[in-house]
C-alpha atoms as a PDB file:
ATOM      1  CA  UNK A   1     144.439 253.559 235.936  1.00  0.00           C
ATOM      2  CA  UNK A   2     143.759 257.565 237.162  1.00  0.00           C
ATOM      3  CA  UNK A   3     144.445 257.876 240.493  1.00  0.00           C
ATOM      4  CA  UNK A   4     143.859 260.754 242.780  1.00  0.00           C
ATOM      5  CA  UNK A   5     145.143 260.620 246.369  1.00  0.00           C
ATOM      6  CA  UNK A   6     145.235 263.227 249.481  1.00  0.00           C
ATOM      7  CA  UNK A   7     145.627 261.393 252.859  1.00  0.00           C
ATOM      8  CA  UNK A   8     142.932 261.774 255.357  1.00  0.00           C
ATOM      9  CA  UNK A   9     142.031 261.059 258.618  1.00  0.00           C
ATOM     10  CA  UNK A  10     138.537 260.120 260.243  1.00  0.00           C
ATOM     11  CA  UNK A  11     137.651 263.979 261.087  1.00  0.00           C
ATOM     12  CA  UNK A  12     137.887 265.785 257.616  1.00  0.00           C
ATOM     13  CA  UNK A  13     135.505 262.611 256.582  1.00  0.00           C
ATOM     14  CA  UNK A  14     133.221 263.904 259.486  1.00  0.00           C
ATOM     15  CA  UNK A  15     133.614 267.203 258.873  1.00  0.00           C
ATOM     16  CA  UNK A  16     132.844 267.003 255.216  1.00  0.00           C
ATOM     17  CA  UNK A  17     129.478 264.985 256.465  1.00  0.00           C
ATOM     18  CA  UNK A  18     128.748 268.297 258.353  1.00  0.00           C
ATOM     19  CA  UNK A  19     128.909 270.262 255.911  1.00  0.00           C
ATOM     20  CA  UNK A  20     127.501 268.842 252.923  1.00  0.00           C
ATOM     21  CA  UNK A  21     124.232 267.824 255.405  1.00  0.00           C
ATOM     22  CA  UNK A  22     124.466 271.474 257.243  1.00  0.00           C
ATOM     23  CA  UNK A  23     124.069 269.458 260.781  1.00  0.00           C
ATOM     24  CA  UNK A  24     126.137 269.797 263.621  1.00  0.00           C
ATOM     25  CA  UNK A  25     128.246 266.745 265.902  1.00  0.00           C
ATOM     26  CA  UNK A  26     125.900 266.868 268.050  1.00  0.00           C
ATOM     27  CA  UNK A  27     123.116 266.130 265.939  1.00  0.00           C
ATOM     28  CA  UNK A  28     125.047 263.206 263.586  1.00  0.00           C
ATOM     29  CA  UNK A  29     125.910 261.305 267.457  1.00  0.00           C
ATOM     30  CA  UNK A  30     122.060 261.695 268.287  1.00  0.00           C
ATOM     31  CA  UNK A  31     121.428 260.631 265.013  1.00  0.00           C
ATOM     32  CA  UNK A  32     123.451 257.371 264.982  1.00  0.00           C
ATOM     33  CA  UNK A  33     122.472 257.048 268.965  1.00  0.00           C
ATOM     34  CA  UNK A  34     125.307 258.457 270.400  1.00  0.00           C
ATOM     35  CA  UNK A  35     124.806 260.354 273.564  1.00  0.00           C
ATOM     36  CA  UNK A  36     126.763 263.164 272.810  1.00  0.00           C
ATOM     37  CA  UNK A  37     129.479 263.769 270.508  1.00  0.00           C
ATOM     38  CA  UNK A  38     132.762 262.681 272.091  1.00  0.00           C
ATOM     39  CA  UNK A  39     133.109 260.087 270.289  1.00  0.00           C
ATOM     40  CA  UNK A  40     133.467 262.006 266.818  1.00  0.00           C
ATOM     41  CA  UNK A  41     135.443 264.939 268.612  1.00  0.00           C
ATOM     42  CA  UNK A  42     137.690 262.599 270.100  1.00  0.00           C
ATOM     43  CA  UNK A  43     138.325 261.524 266.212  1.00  0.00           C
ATOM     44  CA  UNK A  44     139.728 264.912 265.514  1.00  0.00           C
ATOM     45  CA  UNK A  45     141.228 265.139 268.651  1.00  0.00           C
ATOM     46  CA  UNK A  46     143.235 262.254 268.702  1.00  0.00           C
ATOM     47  CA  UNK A  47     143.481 262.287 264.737  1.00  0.00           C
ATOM     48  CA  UNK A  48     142.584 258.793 264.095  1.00  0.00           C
ATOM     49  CA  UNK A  49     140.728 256.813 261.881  1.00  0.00           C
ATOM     50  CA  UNK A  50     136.578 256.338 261.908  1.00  0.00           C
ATOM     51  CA  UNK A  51     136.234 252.701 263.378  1.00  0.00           C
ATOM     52  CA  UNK A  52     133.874 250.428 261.622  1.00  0.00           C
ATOM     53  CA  UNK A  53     131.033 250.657 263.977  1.00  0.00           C
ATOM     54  CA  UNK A  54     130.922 254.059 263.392  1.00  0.00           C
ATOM     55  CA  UNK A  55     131.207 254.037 259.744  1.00  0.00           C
ATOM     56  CA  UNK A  56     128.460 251.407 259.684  1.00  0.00           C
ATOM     57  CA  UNK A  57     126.255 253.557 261.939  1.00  0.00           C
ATOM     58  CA  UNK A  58     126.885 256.244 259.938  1.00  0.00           C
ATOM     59  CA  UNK A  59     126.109 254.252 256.249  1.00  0.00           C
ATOM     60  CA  UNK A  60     122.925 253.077 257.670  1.00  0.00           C
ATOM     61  CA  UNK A  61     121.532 256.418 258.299  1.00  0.00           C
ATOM     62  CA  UNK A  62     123.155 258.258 255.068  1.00  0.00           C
ATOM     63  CA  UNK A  63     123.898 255.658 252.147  1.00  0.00           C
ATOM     64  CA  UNK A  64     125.292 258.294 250.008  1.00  0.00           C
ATOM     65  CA  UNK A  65     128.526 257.658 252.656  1.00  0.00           C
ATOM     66  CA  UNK A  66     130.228 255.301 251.353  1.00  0.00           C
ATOM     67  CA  UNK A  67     131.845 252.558 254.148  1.00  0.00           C
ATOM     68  CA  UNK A  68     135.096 252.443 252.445  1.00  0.00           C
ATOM     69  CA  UNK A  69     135.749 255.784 251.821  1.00  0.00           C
ATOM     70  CA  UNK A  70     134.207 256.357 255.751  1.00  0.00           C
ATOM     71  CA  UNK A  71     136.681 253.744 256.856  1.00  0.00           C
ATOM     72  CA  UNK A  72     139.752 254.697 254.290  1.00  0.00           C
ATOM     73  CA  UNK A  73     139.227 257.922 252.583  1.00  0.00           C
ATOM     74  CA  UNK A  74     139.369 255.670 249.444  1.00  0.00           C
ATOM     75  CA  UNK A  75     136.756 254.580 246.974  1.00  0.00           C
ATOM     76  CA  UNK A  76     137.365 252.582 243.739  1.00  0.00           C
ATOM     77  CA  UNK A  77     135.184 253.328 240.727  1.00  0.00           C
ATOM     78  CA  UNK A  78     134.811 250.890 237.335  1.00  0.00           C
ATOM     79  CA  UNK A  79     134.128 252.712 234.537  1.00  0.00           C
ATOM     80  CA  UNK A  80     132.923 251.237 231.650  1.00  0.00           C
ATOM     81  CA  UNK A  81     133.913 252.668 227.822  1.00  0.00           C
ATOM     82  CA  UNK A  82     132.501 251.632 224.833  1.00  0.00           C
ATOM     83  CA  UNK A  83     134.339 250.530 221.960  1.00  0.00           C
ATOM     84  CA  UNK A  84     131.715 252.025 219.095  1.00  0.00           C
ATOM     85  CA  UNK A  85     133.362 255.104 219.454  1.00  0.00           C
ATOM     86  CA  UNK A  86     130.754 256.852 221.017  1.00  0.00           C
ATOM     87  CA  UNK A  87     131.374 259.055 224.227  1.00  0.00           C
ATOM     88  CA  UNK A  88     132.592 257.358 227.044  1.00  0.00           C
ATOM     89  CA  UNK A  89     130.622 257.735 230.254  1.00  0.00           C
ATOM     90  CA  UNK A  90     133.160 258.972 232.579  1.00  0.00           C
ATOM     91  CA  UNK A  91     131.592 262.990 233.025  1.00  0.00           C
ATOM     92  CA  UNK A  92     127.969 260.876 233.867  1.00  0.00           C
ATOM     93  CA  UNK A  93     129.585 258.948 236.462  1.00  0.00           C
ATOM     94  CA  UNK A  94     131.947 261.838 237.589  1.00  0.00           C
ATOM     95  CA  UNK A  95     128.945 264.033 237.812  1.00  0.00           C
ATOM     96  CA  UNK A  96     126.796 261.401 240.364  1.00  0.00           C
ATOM     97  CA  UNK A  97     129.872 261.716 242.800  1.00  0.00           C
ATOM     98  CA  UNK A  98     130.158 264.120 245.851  1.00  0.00           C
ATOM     99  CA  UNK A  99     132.727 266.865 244.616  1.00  0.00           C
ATOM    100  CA  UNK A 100     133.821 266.423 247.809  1.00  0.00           C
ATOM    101  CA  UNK A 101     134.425 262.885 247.858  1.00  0.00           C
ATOM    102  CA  UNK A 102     135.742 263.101 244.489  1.00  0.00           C
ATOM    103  CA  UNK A 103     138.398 265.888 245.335  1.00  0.00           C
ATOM    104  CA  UNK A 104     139.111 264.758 248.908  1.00  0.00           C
ATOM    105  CA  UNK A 105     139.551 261.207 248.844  1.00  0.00           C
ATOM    106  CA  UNK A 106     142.052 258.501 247.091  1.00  0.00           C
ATOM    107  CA  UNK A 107     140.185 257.657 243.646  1.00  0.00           C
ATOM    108  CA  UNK A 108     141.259 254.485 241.654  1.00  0.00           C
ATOM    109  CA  UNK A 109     139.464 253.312 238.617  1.00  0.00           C
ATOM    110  CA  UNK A 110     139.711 250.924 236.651  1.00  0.00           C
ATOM    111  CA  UNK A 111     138.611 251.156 233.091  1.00  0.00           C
ATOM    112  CA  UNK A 112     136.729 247.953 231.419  1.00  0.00           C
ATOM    113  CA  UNK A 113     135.750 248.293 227.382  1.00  0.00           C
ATOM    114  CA  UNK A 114     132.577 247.032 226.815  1.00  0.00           C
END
């Protein structure tokens, strides 16, 4: 098992969005029908955790978002290796994910042979 682990809370997870979509709060709340963005600045501000409806919201509109690494800062990966000795597909997989969400958030994987 490979783990890679940095703690986060709710607003780096937002922030990232930000950046890696080049939009601003305001335009992720209208977005996901917020009025205005309070509700995401008062995640930084208070330093807490992205609650589900939010994560949902946010999922539904951008799929590439994960909910459990919106929710946890985790995501779990299975990669599968073949036993014919060939090369194992861990750079393919590696390569689909956000380098941001790869660097940033709590990675477990768990291997399988195939």
């Amino acid at each position: 098992m490979n783990i890679i682990s940095k703690e986060q809370h709710g607003w780096e997870r937002i922030a990232l969005i930000l950046e890696e979509q080049n939009i601003s709060a305001a335009a992720l709340a209208r977005m996901i029908g917020l009025p205005d963005p309070r509700t995401l600045y008062r995640i930084k501000k208070r330093n807490t955790r992205i609650p589900h409806r939010l994560a949902s919201a946010i999922n539904r509109i951008m799929p590439e978002y994960n909910i459990e690494w919106l929710l946890t800062g985790s995501i779990t990966l299975t990669v599968d290796i073949r036993l014919d000795n060939s090369e194992p597909h861990t750079q393919t997989l590696t390569q689909r994910i956000s380098k941001h969400i790869l660097c940033k958030a709590h990675v477990s994987q768990t291997v399988r042979r195939v």
